[in-house]
Protein backbone atom coordinates (compact mmCIF):
# COMPACT_ATOMS: atom_id res chain seq x y z
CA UNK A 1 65.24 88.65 92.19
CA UNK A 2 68.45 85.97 92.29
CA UNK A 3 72.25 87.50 91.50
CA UNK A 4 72.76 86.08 87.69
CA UNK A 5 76.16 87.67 88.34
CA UNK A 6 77.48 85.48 91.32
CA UNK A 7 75.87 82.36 89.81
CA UNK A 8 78.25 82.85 86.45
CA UNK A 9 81.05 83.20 88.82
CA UNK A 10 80.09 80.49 91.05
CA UNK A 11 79.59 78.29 87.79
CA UNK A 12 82.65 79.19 86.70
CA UNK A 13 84.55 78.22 89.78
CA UNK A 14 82.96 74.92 90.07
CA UNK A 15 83.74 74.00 85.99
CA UNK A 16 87.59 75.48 86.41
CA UNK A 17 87.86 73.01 90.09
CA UNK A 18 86.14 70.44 88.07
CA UNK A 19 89.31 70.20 85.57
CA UNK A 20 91.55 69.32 88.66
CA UNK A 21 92.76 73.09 88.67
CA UNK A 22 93.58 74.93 92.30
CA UNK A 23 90.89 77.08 93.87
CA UNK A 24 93.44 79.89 94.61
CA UNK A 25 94.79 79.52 90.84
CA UNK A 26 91.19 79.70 89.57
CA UNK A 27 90.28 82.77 91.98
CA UNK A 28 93.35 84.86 90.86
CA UNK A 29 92.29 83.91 87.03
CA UNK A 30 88.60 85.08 87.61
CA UNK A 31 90.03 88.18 88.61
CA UNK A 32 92.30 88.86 85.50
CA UNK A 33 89.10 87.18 82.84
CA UNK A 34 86.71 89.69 84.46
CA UNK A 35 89.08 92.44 84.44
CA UNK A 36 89.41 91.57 80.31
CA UNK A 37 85.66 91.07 79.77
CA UNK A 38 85.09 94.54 81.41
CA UNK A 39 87.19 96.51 79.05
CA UNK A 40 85.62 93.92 76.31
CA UNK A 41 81.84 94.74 77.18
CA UNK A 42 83.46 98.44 77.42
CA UNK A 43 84.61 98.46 74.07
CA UNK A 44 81.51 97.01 72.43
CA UNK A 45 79.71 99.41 74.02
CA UNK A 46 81.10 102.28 72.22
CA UNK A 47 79.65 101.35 69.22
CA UNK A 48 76.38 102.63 70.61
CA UNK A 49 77.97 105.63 72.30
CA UNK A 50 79.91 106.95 69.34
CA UNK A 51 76.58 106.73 67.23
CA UNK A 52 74.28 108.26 70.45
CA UNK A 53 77.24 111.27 70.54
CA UNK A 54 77.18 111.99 66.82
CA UNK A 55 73.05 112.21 66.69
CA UNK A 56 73.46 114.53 69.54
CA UNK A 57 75.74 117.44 68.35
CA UNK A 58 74.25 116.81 65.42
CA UNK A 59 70.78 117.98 67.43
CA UNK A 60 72.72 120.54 68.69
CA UNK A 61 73.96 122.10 65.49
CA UNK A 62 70.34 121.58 63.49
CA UNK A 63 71.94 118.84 61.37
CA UNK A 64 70.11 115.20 61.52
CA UNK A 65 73.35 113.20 62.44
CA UNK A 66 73.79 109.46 60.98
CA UNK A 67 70.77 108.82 59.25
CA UNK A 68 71.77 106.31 55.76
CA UNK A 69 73.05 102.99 57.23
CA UNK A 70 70.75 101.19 59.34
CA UNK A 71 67.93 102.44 61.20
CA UNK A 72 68.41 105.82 62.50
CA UNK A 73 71.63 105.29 61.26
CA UNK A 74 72.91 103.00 64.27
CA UNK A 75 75.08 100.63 62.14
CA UNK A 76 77.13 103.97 60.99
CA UNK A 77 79.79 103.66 63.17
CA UNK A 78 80.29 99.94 62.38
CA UNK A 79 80.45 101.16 58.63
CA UNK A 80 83.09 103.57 59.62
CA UNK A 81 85.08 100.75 61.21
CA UNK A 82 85.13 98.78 58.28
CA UNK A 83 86.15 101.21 56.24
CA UNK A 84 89.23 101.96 58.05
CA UNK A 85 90.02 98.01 58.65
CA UNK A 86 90.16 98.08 54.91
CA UNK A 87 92.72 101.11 54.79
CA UNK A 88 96.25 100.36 54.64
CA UNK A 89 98.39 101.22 57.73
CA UNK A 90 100.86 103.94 56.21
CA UNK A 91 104.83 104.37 57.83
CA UNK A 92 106.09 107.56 57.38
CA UNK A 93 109.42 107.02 55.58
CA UNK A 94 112.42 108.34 58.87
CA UNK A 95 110.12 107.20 61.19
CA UNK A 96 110.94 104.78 64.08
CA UNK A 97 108.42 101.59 62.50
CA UNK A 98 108.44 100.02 66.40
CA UNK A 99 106.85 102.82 68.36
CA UNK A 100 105.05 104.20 65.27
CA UNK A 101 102.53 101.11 65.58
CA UNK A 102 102.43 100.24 69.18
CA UNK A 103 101.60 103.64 70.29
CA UNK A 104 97.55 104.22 69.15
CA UNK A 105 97.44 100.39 71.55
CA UNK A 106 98.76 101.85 74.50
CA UNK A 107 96.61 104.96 74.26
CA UNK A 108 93.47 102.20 73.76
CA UNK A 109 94.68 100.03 76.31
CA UNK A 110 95.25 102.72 79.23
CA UNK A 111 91.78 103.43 78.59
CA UNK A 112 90.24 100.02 78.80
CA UNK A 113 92.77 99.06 81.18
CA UNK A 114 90.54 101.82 83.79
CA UNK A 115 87.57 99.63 83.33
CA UNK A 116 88.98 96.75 85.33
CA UNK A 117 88.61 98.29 88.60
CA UNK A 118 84.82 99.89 87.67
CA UNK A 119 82.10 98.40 89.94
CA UNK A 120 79.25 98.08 87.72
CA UNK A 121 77.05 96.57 89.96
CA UNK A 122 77.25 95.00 93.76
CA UNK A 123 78.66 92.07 92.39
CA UNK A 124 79.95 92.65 88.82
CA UNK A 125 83.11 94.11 88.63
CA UNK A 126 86.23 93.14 87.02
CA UNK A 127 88.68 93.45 90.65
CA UNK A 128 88.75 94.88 93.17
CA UNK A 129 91.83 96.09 94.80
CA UNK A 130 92.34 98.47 97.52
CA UNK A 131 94.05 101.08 95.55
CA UNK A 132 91.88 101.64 92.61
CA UNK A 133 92.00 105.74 92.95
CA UNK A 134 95.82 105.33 92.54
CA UNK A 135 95.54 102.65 89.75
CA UNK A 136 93.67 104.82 87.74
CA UNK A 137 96.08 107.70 87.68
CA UNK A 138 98.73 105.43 87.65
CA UNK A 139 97.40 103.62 84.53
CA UNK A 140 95.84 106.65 82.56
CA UNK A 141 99.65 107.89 82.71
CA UNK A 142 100.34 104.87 80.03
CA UNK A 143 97.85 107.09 77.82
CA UNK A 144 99.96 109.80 78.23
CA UNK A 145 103.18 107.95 77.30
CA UNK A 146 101.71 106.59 73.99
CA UNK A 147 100.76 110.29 72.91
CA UNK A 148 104.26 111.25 73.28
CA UNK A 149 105.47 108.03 71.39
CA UNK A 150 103.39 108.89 68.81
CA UNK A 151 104.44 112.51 68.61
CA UNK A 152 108.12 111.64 68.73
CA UNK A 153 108.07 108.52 66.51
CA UNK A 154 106.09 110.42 63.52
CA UNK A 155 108.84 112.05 62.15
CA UNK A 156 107.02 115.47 61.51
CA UNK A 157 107.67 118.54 63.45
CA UNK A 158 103.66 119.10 63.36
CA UNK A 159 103.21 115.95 65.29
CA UNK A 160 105.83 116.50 67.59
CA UNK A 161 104.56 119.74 68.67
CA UNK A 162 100.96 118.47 68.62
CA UNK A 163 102.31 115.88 71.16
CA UNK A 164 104.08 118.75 73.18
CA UNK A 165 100.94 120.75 73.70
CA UNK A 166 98.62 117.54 73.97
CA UNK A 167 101.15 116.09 76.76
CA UNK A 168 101.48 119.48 78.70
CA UNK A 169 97.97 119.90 79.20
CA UNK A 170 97.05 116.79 80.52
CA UNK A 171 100.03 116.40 83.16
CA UNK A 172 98.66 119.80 83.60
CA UNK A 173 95.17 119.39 83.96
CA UNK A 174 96.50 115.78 86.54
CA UNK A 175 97.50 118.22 89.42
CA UNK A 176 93.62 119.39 90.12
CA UNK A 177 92.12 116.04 88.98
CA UNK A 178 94.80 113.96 91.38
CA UNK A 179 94.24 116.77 94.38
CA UNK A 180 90.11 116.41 93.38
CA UNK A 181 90.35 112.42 94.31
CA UNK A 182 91.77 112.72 97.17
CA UNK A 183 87.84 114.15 98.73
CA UNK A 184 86.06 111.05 97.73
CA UNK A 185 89.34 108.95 99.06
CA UNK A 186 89.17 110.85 102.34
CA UNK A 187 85.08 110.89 103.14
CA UNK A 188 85.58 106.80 102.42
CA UNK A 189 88.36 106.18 104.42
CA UNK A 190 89.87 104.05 101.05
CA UNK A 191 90.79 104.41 97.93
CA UNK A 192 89.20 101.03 96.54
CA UNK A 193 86.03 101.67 94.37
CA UNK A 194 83.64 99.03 95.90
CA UNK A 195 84.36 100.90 99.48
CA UNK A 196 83.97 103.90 97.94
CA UNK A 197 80.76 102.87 96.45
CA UNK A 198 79.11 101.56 99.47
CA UNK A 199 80.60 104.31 101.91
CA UNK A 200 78.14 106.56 99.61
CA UNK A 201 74.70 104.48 100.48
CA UNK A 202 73.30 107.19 102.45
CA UNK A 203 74.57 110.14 100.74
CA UNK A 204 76.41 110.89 97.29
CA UNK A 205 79.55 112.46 97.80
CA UNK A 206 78.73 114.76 95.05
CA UNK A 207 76.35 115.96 97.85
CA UNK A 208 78.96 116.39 100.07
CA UNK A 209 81.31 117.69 98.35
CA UNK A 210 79.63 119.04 95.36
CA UNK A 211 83.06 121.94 94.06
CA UNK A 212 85.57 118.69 94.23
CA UNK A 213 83.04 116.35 91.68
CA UNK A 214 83.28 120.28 89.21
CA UNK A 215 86.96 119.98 89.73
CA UNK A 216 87.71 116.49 89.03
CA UNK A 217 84.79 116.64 86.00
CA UNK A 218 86.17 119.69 84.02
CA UNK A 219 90.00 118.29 84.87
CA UNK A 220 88.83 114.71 83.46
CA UNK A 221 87.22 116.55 80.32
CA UNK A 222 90.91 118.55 79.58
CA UNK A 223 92.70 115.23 80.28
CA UNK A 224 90.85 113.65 77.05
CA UNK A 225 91.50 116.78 75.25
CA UNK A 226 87.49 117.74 74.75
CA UNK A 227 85.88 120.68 74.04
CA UNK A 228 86.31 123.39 75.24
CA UNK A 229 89.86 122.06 76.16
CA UNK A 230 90.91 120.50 72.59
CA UNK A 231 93.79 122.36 72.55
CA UNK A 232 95.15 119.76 70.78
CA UNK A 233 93.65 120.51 67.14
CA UNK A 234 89.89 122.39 65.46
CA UNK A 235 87.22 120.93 63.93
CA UNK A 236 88.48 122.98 61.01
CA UNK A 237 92.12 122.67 60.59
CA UNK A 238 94.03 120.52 58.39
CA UNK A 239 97.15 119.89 60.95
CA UNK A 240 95.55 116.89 62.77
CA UNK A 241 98.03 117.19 66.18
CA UNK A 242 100.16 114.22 67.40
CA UNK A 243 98.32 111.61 64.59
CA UNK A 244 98.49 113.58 61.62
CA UNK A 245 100.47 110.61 60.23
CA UNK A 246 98.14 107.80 61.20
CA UNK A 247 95.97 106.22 58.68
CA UNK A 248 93.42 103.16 58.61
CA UNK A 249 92.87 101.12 61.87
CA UNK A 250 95.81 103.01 63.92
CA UNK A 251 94.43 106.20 63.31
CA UNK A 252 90.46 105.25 64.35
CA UNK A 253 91.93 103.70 67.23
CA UNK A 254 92.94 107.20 68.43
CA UNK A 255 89.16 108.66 68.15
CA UNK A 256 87.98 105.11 69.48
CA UNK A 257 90.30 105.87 72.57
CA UNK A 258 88.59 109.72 72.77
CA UNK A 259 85.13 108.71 72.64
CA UNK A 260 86.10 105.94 75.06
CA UNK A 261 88.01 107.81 77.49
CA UNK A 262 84.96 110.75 77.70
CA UNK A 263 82.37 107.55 78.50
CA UNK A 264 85.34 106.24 81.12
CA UNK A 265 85.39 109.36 82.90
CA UNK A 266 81.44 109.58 83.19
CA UNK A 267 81.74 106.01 84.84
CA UNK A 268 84.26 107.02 87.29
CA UNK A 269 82.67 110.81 87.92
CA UNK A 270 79.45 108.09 88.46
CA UNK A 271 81.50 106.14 90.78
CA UNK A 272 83.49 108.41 92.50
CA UNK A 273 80.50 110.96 93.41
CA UNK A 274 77.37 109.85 92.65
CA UNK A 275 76.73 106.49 94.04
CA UNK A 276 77.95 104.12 91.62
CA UNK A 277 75.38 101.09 91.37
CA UNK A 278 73.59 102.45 94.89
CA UNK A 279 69.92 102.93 94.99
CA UNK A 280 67.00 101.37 96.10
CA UNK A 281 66.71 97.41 96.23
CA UNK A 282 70.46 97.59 94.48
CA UNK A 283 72.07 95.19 97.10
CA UNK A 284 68.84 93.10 96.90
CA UNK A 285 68.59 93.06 93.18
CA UNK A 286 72.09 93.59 91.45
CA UNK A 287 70.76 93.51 88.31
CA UNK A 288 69.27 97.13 89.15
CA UNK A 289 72.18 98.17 90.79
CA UNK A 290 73.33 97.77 87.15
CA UNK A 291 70.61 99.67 85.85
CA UNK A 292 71.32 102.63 88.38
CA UNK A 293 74.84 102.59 87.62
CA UNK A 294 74.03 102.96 83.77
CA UNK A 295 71.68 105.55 84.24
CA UNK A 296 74.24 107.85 86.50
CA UNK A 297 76.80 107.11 83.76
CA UNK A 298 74.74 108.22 80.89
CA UNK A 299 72.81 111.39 82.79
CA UNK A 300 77.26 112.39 83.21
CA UNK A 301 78.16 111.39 79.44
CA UNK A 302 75.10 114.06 78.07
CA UNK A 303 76.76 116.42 80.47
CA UNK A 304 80.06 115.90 78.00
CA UNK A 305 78.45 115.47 75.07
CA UNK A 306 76.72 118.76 75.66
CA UNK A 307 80.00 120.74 76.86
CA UNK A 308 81.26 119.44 73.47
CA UNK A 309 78.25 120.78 71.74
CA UNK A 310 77.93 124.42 72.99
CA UNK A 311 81.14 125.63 74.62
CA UNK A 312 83.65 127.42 72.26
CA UNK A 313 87.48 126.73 72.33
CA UNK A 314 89.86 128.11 74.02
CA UNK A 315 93.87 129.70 73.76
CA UNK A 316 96.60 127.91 75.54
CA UNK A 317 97.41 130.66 77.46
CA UNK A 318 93.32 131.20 78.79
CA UNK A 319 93.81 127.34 79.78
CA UNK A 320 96.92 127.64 81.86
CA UNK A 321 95.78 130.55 83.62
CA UNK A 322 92.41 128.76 84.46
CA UNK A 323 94.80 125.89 85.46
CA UNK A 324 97.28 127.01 87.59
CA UNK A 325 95.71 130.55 88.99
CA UNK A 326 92.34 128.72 89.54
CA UNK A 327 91.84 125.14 89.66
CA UNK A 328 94.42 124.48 91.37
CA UNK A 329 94.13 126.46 94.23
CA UNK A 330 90.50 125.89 94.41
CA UNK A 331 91.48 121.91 94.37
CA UNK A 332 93.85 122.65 97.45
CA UNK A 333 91.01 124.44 99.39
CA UNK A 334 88.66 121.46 98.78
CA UNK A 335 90.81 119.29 99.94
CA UNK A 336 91.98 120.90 102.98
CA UNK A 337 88.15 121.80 103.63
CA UNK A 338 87.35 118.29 103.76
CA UNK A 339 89.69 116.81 105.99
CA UNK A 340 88.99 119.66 108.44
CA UNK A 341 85.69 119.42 108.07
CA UNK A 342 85.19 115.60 108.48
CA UNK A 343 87.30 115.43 111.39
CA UNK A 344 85.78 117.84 113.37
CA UNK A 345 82.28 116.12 112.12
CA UNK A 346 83.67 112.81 113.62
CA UNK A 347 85.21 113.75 116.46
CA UNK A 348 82.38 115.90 117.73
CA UNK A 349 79.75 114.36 116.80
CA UNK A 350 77.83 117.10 114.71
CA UNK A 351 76.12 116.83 111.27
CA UNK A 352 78.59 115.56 108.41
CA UNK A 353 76.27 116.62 105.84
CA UNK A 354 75.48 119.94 107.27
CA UNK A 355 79.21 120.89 108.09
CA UNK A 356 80.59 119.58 104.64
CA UNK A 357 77.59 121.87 102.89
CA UNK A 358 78.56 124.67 105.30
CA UNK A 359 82.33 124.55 104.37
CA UNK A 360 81.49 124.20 100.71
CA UNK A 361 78.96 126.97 100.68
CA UNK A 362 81.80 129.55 101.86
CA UNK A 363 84.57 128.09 99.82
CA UNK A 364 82.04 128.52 96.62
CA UNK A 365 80.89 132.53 98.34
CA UNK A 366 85.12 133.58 98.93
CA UNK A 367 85.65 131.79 95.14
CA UNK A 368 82.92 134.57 93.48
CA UNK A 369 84.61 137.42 95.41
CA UNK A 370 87.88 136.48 94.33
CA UNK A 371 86.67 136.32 91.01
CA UNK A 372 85.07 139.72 91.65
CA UNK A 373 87.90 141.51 92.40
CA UNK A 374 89.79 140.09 90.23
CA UNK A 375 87.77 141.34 87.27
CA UNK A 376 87.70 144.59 88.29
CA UNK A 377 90.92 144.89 88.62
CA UNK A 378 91.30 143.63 84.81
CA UNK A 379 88.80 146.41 83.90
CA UNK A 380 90.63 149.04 85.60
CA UNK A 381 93.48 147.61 83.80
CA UNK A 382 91.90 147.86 80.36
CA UNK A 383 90.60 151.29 80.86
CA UNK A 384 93.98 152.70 81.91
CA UNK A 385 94.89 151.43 78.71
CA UNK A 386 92.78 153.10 76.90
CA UNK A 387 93.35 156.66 78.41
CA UNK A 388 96.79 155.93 77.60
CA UNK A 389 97.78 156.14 81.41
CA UNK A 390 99.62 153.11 81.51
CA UNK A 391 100.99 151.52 78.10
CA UNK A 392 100.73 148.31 77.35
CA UNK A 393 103.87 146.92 77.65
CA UNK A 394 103.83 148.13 81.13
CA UNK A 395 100.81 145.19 81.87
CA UNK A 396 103.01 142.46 80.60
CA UNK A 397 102.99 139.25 83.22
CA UNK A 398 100.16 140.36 85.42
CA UNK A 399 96.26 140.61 86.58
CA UNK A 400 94.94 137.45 84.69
């Protein structure tokens, strides 16, 4: 089976050198077109993901989902787009006109912008640089920015303090995500995603390190603000959070930047720990590396879809306690487990596999005793409460 994706590019270079341009200038503008038709195909492709996530909780709740326009209902979410092209863009009278508008496209375009460094297959990716883990916290920071713009810009207290809460938890919920890439960045040896991808074509790092792909999964779910982390607004309430102003296009773009940022961090959870494109014949055949890569990406996205689905919200306070008490020091053991362990693998020549399963097995053994103790400790609490041996005001600030 031939590589349709090298003879596009190879195509391509020979038409671009046939108009008398530069082979270095056409190289460098290959890079930057397939970085743009990346986020492109990305984008299209929600229209089938935002569909395929509605008929699932719908499953989940006993409802039937989109079911009138089209078959199945598949053309629903192109209805819904058209509807709110035809909407009129609405300025809040005090606010700041400027930011108001360009804020729902930078939370769009940090998202896309992550598909650019996404190897899809062995040779079908937008570019590849060498510091792709740090370009995708670097750029998914950009999201974070247009949040606050559109907090601050709204001119309403309830969008401000939407933004507030919205912004807090995901620079939050970046400390155990940022601490969780450092594993696959370490077992690689780089932080470009093609290396990464091919340093995983014996074993998946997810296999390796199996408590750093939970970490960085459940931080990447609170950084797009999903259930059971959408501490940002309910199902139910009427206060929408930072775009309660937003109307028509600007405010779809918001959910089109959710559901695309949940299928973005499937891709990279994909990536990152479970092989990317890798499988068998992949290198041979890209076109299944493709396939494989798809697959992975999907099997991760149900995984959100269902956390969505099932798991009830949280309070603020339960989600910086499970932040900073837990995550986070779990993160720091991971990653201090790994470099210890790897080295020592390396240097004396025993079992990577083995010694990274070992190390993770006792992290995940000391993590349940903590938690043990812990609990009782909370129960004790609670009972000496309610034999009035210790008031209440006297467990203020501690044990949780």
């Amino acid at each position: 089976m031939g590589d349709p994706f090298t003879l596009i590019n190879d195509w391509l270079i020979d038409v671009l050198v046939g108009f008398g341009l530069e082979l270095s200038f056409v190289q460098i503008f290959l890079k930057f077109l397939g970085a743009a038709v990346m986020g492109t195909l990305a984008m299209l492709f929600m229209l089938f993901t935002i569909w395929l996530e509605r008929k699932i909780i719908a499953r989940i709740q006993d409802r039937l989902g989109p079911n009138r326009v089209g078959p199945f209902g598949v053309f629903q979410t192109v209805a819904d787009l058209l509807k709110l092209l035809t909407k009129e863009i609405l300025v809040p009278s005090g606010a700041d006109r400027f930011v108001f508008i360009i804020a729902p496209f930078l939370v769009v375009m940090s998202v896309i912008g992550l598909w650019a460094v996404v190897p899809f297959a062995p040779t079908l990716f937008g570019t590849d640089i060498n510091v792709g883990v740090l370009y995708t916290v670097s750029i998914g920071s950009i999201g974070t920015l247009g949040i606050m713009m559109a907090g601050l810009s709204s001119n309403n207290k309830y969008a401000l303090l939407g933004a507030f809460r919205m912004v807090a938890m995901m620079l939050s919920y970046a400390v155990p995500m940022i601490l969780a890439l450092l594993v696959p960045t370490l077992l690689a040896g780089s932080m470009g995603f093609v290396d990464i991808v091919k340093a995983q074509r014996s074993m998946w790092f997810g296999v390796y390190a199996p408590i750093a792909m939970l970490i960085y999964f459940i931080s990447s779910i609170a950084e797009v603000g999903r259930a059971p982390f959408d501490l940002l607004e309910a199902d139910s309430e009427i206060v929408a959070g930072f775009h309660i102003e937003y109307s028509g296009l600007a405010f779809g773009m918001f959910f089109v930047a959710e559901f695309l940022h949940a299928f973005t961090i499937s891709a990279l959870t994909a990536t990152l720990f479970l092989g990317g494109w890798q499988g068998p014949g992949a290198e041979a055949a890209p076109i299944l590396g493709l396939l494989y890569f798809l697959i992975k990406t999907s099997a991760v996205y149900f995984v959100v879809i269902w956390f969505r689905g099932t798991f009830p919200r949280v309070r603020i306070d339960q989600l910086n306690n499970f932040n900073w008490k837990f995550l986070i020091p779990l993160a720091l053991a991971v990653v201090i487990i790994a470099a210890v362990v790897d080295k020592v693998a390396i240097e004396q020549g025993f079992s990577r596999i083995l010694l990274h399963l070992a190390g993770n097995a006792v992290l995940f053994l000391f993590t349940l005793l903590a938690l043990r103790i812990n609990s009782r400790a909370l129960q004790a609490k609670e009972e000496a409460i309610r034999t009035g041996i210790v008031s209440p005001s006297q467990t203020v600030g501690g044990g949780d």
